[in-house]
Protein backbone atom coordinates (compact mmCIF):
# COMPACT_ATOMS: atom_id res chain seq x y z
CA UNK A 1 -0.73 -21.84 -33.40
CA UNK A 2 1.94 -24.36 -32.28
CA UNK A 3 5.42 -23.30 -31.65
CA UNK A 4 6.70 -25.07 -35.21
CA UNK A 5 4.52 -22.97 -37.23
CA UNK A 6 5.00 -19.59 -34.89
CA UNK A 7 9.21 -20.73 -35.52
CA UNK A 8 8.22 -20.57 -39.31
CA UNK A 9 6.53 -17.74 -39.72
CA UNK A 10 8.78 -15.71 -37.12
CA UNK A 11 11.45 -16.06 -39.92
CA UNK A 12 9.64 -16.65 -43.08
CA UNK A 13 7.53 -12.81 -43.07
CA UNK A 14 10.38 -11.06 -42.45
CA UNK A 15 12.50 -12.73 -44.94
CA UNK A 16 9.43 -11.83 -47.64
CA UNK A 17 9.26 -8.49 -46.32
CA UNK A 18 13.29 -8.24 -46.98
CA UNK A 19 13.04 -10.21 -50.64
CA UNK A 20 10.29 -7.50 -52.12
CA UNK A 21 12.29 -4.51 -51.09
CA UNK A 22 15.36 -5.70 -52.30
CA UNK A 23 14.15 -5.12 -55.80
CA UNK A 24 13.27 -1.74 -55.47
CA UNK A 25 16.46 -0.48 -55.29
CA UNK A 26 16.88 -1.18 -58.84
CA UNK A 27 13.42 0.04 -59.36
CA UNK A 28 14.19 3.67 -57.57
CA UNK A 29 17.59 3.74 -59.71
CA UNK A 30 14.93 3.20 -63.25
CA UNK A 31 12.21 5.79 -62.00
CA UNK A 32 14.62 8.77 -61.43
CA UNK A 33 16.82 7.81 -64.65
CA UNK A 34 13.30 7.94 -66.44
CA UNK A 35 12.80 11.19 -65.83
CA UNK A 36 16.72 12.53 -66.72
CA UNK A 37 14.89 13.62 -70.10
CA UNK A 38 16.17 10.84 -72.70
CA UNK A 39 15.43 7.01 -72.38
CA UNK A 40 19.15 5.86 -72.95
CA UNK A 41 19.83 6.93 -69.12
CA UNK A 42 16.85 3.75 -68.59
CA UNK A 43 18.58 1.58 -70.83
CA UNK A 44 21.76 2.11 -69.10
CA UNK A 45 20.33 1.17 -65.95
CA UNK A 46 18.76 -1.93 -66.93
CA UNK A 47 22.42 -3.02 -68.63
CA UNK A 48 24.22 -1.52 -65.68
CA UNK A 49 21.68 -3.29 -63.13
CA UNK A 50 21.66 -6.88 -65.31
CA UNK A 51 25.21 -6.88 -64.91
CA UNK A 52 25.82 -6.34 -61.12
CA UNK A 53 22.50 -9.00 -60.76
CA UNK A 54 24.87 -11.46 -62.40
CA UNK A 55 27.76 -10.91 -61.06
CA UNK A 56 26.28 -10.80 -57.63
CA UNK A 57 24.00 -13.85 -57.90
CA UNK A 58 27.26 -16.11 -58.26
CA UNK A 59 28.38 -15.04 -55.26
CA UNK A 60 25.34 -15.69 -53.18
CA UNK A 61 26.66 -18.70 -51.49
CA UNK A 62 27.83 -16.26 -48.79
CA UNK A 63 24.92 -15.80 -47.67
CA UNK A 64 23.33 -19.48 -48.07
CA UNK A 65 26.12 -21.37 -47.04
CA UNK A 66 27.16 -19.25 -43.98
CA UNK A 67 23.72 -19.57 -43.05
CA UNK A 68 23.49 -23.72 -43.25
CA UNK A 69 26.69 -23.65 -41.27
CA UNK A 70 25.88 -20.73 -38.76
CA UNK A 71 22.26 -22.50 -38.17
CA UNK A 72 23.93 -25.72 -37.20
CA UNK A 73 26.20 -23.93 -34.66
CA UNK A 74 23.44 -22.22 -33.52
CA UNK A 75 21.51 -25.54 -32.73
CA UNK A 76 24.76 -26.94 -30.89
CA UNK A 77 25.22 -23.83 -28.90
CA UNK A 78 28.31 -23.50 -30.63
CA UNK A 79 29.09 -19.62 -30.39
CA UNK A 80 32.65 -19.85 -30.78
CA UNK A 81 31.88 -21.59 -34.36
CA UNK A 82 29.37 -19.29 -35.24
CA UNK A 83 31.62 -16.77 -35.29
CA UNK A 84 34.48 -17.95 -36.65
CA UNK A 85 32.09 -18.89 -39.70
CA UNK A 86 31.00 -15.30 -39.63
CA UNK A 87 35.02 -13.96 -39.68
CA UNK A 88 35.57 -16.54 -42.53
CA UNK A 89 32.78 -15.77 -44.54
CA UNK A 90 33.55 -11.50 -44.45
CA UNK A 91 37.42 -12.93 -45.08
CA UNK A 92 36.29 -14.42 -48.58
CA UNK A 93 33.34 -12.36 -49.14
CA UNK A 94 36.24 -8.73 -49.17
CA UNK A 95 38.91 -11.33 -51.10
CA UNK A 96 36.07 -11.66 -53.44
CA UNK A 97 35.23 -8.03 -53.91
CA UNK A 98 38.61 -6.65 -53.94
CA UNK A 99 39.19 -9.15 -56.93
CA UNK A 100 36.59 -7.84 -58.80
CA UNK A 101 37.68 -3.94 -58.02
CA UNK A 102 41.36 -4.87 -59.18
CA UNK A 103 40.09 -6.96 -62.39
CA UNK A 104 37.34 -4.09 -63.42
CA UNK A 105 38.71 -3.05 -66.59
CA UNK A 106 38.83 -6.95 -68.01
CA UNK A 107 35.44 -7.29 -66.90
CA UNK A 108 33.83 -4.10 -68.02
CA UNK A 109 35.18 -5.17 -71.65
CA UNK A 110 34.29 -8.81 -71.84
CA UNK A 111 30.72 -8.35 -70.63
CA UNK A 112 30.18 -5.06 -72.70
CA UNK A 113 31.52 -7.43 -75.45
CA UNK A 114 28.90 -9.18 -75.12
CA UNK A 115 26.38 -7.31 -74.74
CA UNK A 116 24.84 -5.41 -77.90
CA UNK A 117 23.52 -1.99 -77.42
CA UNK A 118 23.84 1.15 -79.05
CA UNK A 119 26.96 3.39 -77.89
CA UNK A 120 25.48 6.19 -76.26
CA UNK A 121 23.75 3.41 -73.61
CA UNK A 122 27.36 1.24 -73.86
CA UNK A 123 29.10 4.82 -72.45
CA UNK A 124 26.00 5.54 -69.63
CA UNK A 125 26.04 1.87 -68.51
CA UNK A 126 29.97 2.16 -68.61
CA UNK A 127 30.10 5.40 -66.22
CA UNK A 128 27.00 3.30 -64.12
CA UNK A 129 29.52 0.39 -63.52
CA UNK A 130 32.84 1.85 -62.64
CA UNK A 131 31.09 3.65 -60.31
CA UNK A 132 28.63 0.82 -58.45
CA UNK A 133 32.21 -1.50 -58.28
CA UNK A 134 33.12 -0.24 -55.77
CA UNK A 135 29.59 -1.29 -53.67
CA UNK A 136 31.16 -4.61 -54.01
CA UNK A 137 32.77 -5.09 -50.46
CA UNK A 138 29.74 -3.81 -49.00
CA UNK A 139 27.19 -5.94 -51.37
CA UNK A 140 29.54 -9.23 -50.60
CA UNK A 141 29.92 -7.96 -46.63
CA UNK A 142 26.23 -7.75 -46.53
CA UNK A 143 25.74 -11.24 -47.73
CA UNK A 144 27.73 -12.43 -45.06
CA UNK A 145 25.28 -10.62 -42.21
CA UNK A 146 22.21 -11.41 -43.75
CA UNK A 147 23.18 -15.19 -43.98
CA UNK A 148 24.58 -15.30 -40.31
CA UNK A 149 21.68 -13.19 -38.73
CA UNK A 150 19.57 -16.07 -40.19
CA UNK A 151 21.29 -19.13 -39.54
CA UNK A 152 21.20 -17.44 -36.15
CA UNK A 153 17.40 -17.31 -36.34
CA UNK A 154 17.15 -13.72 -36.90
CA UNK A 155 15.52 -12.63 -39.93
CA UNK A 156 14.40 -9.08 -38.64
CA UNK A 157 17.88 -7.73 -38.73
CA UNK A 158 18.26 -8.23 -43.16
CA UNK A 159 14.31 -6.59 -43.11
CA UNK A 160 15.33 -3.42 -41.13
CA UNK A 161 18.79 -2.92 -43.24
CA UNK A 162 16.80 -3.74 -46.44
CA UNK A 163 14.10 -1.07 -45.68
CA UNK A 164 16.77 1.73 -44.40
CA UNK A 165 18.60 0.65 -47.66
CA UNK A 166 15.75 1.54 -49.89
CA UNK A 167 15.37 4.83 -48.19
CA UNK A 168 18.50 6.08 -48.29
CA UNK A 169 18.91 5.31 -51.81
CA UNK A 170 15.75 7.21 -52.54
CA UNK A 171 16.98 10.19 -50.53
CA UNK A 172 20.94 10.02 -52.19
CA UNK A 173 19.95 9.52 -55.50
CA UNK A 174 17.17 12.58 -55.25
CA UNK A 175 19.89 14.58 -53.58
CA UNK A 176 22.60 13.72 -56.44
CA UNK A 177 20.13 13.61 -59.17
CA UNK A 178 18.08 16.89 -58.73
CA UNK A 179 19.81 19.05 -55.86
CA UNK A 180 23.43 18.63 -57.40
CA UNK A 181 22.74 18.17 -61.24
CA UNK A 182 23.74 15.05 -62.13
CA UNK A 183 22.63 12.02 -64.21
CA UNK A 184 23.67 8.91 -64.05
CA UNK A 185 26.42 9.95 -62.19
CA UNK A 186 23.75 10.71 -59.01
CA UNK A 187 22.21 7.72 -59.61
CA UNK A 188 25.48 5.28 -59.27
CA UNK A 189 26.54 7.42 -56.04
CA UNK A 190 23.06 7.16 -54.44
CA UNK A 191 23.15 3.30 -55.01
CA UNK A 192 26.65 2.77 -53.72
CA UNK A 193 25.86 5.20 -50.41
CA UNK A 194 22.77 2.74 -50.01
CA UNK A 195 25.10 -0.44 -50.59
CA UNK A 196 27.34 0.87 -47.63
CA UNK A 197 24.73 2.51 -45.43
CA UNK A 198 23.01 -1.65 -45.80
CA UNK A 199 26.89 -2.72 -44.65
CA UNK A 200 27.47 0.21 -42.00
CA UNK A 201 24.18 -0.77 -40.46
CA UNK A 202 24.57 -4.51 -40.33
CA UNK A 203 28.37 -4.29 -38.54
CA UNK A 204 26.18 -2.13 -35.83
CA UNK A 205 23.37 -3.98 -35.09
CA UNK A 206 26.10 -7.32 -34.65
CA UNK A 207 28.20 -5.16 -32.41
CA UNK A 208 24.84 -4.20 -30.62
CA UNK A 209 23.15 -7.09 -30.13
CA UNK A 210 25.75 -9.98 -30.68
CA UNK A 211 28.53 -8.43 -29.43
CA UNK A 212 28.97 -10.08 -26.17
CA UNK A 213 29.44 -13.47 -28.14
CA UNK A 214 33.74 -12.06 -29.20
CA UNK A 215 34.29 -13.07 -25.96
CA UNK A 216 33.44 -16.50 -26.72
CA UNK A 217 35.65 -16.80 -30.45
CA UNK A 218 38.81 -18.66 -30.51
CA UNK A 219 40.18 -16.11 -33.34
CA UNK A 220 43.55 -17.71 -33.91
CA UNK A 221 41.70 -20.91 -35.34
CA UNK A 222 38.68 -19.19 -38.00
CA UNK A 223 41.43 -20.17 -40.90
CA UNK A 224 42.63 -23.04 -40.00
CA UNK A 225 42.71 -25.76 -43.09
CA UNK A 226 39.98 -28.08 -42.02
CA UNK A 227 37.54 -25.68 -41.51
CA UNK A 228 38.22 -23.73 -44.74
CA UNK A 229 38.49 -26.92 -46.57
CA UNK A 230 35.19 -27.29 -45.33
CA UNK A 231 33.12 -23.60 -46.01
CA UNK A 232 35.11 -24.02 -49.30
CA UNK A 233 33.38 -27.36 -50.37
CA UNK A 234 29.84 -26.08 -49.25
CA UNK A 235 29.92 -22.91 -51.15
CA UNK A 236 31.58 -24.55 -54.33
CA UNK A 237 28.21 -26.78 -54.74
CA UNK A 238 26.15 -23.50 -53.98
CA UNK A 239 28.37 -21.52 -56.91
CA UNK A 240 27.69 -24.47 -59.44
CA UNK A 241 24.26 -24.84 -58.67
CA UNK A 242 23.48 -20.88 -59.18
CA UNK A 243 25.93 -21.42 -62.37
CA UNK A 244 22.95 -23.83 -63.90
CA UNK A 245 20.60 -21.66 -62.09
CA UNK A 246 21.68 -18.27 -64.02
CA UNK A 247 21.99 -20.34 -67.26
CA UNK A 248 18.02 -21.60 -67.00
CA UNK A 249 17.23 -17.79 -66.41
CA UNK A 250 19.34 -16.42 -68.62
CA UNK A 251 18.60 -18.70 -71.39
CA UNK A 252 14.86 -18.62 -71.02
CA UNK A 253 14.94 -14.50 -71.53
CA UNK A 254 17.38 -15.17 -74.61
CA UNK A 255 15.49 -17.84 -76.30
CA UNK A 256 12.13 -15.29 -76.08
CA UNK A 257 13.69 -12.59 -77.23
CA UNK A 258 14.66 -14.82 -80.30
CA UNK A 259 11.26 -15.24 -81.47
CA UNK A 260 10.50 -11.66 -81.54
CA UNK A 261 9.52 -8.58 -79.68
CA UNK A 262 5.80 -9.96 -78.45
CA UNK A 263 7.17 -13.36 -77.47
CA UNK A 264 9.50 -11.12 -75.68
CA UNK A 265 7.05 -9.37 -73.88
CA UNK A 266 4.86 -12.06 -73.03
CA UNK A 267 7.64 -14.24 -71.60
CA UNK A 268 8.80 -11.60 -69.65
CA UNK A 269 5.27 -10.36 -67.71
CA UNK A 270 4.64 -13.69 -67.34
CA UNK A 271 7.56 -14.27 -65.22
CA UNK A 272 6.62 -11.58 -63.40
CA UNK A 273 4.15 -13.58 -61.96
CA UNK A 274 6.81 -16.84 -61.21
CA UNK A 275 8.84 -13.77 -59.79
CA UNK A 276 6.27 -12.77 -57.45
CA UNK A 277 5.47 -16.06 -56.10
CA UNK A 278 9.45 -16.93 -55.74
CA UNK A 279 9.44 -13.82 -52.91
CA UNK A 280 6.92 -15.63 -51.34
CA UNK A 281 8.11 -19.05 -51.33
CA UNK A 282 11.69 -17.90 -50.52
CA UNK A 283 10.94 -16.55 -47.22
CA UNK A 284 9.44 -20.10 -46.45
CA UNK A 285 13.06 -21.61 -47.77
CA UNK A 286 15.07 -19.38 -44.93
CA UNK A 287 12.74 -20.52 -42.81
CA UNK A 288 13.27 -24.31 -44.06
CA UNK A 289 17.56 -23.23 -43.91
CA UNK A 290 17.39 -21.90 -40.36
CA UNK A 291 15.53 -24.32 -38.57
CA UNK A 292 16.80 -27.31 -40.22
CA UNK A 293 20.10 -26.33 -39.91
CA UNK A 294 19.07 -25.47 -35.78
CA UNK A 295 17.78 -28.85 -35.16
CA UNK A 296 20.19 -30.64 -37.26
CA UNK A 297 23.15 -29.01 -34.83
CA UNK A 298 20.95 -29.88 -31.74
CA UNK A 299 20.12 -33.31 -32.99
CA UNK A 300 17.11 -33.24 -31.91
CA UNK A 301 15.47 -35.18 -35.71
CA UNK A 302 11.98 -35.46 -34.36
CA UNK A 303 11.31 -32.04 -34.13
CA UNK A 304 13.24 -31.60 -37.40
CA UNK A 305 10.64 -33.74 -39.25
CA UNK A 306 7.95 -31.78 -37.70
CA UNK A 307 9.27 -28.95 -38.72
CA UNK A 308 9.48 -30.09 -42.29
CA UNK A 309 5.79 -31.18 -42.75
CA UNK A 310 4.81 -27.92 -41.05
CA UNK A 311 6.62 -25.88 -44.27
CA UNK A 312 5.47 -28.46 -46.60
CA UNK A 313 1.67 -27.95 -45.07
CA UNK A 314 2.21 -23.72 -45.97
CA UNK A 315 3.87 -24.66 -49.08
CA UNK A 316 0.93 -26.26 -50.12
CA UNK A 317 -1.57 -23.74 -49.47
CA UNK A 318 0.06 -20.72 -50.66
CA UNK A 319 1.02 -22.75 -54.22
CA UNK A 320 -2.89 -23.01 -54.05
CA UNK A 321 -3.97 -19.97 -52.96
CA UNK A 322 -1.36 -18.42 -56.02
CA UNK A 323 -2.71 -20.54 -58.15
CA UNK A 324 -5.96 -19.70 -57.70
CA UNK A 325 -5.24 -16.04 -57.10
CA UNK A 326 -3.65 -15.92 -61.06
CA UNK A 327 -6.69 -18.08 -62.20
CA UNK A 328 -8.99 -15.12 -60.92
CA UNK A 329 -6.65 -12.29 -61.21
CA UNK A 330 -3.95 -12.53 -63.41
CA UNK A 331 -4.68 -11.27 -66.63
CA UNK A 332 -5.74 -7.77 -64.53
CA UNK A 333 -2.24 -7.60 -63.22
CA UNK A 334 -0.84 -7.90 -66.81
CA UNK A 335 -3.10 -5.11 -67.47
CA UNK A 336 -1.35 -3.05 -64.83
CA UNK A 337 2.24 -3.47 -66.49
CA UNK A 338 1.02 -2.98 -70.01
CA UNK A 339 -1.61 -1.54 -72.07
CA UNK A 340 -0.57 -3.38 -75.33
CA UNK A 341 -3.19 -5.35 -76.74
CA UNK A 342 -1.20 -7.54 -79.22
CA UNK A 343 1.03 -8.72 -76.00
CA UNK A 344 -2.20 -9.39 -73.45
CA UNK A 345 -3.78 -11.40 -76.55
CA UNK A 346 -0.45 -13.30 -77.32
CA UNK A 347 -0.21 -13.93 -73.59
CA UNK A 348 -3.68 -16.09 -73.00
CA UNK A 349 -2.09 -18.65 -74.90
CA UNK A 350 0.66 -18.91 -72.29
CA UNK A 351 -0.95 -18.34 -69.45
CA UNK A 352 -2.34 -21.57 -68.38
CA UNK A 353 2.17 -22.28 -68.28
CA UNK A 354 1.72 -19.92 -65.23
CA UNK A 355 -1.08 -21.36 -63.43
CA UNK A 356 0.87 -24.52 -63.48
CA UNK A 357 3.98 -22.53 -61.51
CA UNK A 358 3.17 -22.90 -57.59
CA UNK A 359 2.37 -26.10 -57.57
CA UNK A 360 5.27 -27.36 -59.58
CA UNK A 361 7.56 -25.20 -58.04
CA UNK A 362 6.79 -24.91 -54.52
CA UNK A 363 9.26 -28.11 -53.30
CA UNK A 364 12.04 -26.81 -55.23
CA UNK A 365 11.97 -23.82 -53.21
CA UNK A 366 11.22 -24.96 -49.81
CA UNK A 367 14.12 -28.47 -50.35
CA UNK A 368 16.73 -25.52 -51.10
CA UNK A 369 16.33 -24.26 -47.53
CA UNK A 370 16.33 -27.27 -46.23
CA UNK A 371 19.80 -28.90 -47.86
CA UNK A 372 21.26 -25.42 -47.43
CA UNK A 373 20.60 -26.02 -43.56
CA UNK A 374 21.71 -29.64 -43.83
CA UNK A 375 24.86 -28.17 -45.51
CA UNK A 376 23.58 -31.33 -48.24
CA UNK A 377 24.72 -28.85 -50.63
CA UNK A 378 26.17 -31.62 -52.93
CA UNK A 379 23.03 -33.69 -53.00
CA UNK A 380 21.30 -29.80 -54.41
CA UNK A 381 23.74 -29.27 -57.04
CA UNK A 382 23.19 -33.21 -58.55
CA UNK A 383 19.10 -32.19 -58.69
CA UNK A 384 19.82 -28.65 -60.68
CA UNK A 385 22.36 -30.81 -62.47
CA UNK A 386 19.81 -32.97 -63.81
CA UNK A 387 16.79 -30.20 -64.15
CA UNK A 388 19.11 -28.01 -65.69
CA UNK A 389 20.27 -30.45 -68.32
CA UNK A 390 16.22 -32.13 -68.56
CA UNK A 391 15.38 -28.34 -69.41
CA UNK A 392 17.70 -28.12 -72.42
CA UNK A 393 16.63 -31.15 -73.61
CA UNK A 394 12.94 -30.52 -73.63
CA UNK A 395 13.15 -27.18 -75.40
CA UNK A 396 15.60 -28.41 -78.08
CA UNK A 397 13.52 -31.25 -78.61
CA UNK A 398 10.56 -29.99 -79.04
CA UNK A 399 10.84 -26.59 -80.09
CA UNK A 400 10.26 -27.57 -83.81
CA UNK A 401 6.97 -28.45 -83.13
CA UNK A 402 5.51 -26.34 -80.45
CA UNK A 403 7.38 -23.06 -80.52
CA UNK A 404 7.05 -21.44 -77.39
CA UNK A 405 5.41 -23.64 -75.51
CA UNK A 406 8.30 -25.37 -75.41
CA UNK A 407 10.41 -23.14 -73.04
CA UNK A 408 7.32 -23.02 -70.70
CA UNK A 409 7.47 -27.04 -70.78
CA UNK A 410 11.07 -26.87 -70.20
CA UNK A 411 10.58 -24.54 -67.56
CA UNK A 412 7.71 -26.31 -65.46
CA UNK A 413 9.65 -29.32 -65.73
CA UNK A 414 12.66 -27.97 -64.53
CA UNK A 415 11.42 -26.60 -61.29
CA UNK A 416 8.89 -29.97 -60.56
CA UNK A 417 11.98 -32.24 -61.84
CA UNK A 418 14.31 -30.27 -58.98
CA UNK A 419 11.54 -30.88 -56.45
CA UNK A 420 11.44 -34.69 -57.16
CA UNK A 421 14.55 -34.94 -57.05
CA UNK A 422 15.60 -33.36 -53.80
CA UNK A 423 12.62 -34.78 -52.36
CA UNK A 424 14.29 -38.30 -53.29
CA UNK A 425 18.35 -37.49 -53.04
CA UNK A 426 17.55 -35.80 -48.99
CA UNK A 427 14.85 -38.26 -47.55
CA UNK A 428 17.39 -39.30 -45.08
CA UNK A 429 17.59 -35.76 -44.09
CA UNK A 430 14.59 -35.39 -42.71
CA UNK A 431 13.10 -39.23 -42.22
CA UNK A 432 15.32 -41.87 -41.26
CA UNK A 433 17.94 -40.38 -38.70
CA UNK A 434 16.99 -40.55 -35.40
């Protein structure tokens, strides 16, 4: 295996490894609320979970765009930079956080305004979310280390905190839960002990293994107004483009659950599949972020182009191998999450949407690392732009006719349209500089 691939892979499996755990902590918090001995403590968690998902998914740029920026320090050597960017992106990321602690009331009301439930789960989910607030500094903190320890190349780090994470949670939320008495009281605390265990961990492995690199900071200069100006314009285009980003998803479960509780159903275990094969292909895009971002700050553009036909060569294969994996395989692993008839029939009329997923998907994902490592951030928010709006189009303009089918259009066009077009909008990127 040549050193581009062994680069790759070095950061992409970890990154996977990190991207399916992540998920279980919200899985752990459902189990043990399942068993509290009514299902409104499960509803509650899924409101109290979609919530924090949402509010936390806007504020991802500090993890990608710290980790464009830190990955191009990292490629020019530049430790003093790297950081500063780390200093300015915890700065914003507890600014951010402490925001959202102060303003908790205004937003507990507006988005249980919005959200239609019965009251006994309103009053759960309520208790649920004045308690997990508070995770927000370390949630936000933790963005900040995960993106840096990958721009730095170093995607074992997030993998260790994300696995520690899951097991505390497990053994806080069993302790609160069963050895103390509570309900969804345990299950809040053991989540937010897990958010700042993640956080607690992270400062010490920086301290442990990067700490020799605060001798080379200049700390007087991390806020100065260029380079502010700067992280500021990077991570705006990042918060737009998960604006559309959140509006596709959000939309797509909204416009199922419109058409009834088996459209529902089917749209949602179907993207259960998209789901799984987005873990996949986003370890490939850290890899794509870190070592375009590296070679960008060294510029050393030969290698860089290397590089990119060497993620483009696993892209295609796995989008293959998924493909064909769900042509074999996928209606047993809708069997596993269900045993309702009505929704496995409804879904074979759908499922040839899903087949079409990795290979119409797989650029999208793997150009996303690569602009964020570019820091072409601008260039990434013009191609959701223009997917996003190309998705609303299709389904309102041909829903009439083909029910449906038309979000699944919508949908597969959206996520080829955003490879296209980054594919287009960044061939200087990675083609014509020298």
């Amino acid at each position: 295996m040549n050193k581009g691939n062994k680069e790759i892979l070095a950061i992409a499996l970890p990154s996977i490894v990190s991207n399916i755990t992540v998920p279980l902590l919200g899985l752990v918090d459902v189990a043990i609320a399942g068993h509290l001995g009514a299902t409104s403590y499960i509803g509650a968690i899924a409101i109290g979970g979609m919530l924090f998902n949402i509010i936390y998914w806007l504020f991802g740029f500090l993890r990608m765009g710290t980790g464009g920026m830190t990955s191009q320090a990292y490629g020019a050597n530049d430790w003093d930079e790297s950081i500063r960017l780390l200093m300015r992106s915890i700065t914003v990321g507890l600014l951010i956080s402490l925001t959202l602690i102060v303003l908790q009331y205004p937003i507990e009301r507006i988005a249980f305004a919005l959200i239609d439930t019965t009251p006994e789960i309103e009053q759960l989910a309520r208790t649920y979310f004045y308690i997990c607030i508070w995770g927000a500094p370390a949630v936000l903190g933790l963005y900040s280390f995960s993106g840096w320890f990958i721009g730095m190349q170093n995607s074992r780090f997030p993998m260790y905190i994300a696995i520690v994470q899951n097991i505390v949670n497990i053994l806080a939320s069993f302790m609160f839960v069963y050895g103390m008495n509570m309900k969804i009281e345990g299950v809040a605390w053991g989540t937010l002990i897990a958010q700042y265990t993640g956080f607690m961990i992270a400062i010490g492995l920086w301290l442990w293994y990067y700490g020799r690199l605060r001798k080379e900071a200049n700390y007087r200069s991390f806020l100065t107004r260029e380079a502010m100006m700067r992280f500021f314009l990077i991570n705006r285009d990042i918060f737009f483009r998960t604006i559309c980003l959140v509006a596709v998803t959000v939309f797509f479960t909204s416009a199922g659950a419109s058409q009834g509780e088996v459209i529902l159903a089917v749209n949602t275990l179907l993207m259960q599949l998209f789901t799984l094969f987005s873990y996949i292909m986003d370890g490939f895009a850290y890899a794509g972020e870190a070592l375009t971002g590296k070679y960008i700050g060294a510029n050393n553009f030969k290698t860089l182009r290397q590089v990119v036909k060497q993620l483009f060569g696993w892209g295609i294969i796995l989008s293959l191998a998924f493909t064909l994996l769900y042509g074999i395989g996928g209606e047993d692993f809708l069997r596993l999450l269900t045993d309702e008839s009505d929704v496995i029939q409804a879904a074979d009329t759908y499922f040839y949407w899903v087949l079409a997923i990795p290979l119409a998907g797989f650029a999208a994902f793997l150009f996303d690392g690569i602009f964020i490592g570019a820091t072409a951030t601008h260039m990434m928010l013009r191609a959701m732009l223009i997917a996003s709006v190309t998705f609303f189009l299709i389904y309102f303009g041909c829903k009439e006719w083909i029910g449906n089918h038309a979000l699944w259009l919508a949908f597969i066009t959206y996520l080829l349209l955003r490879g296209i077009i980054q594919g287009y909008l960044g061939r200087n990127i990675y083609l014509c500089k020298n």
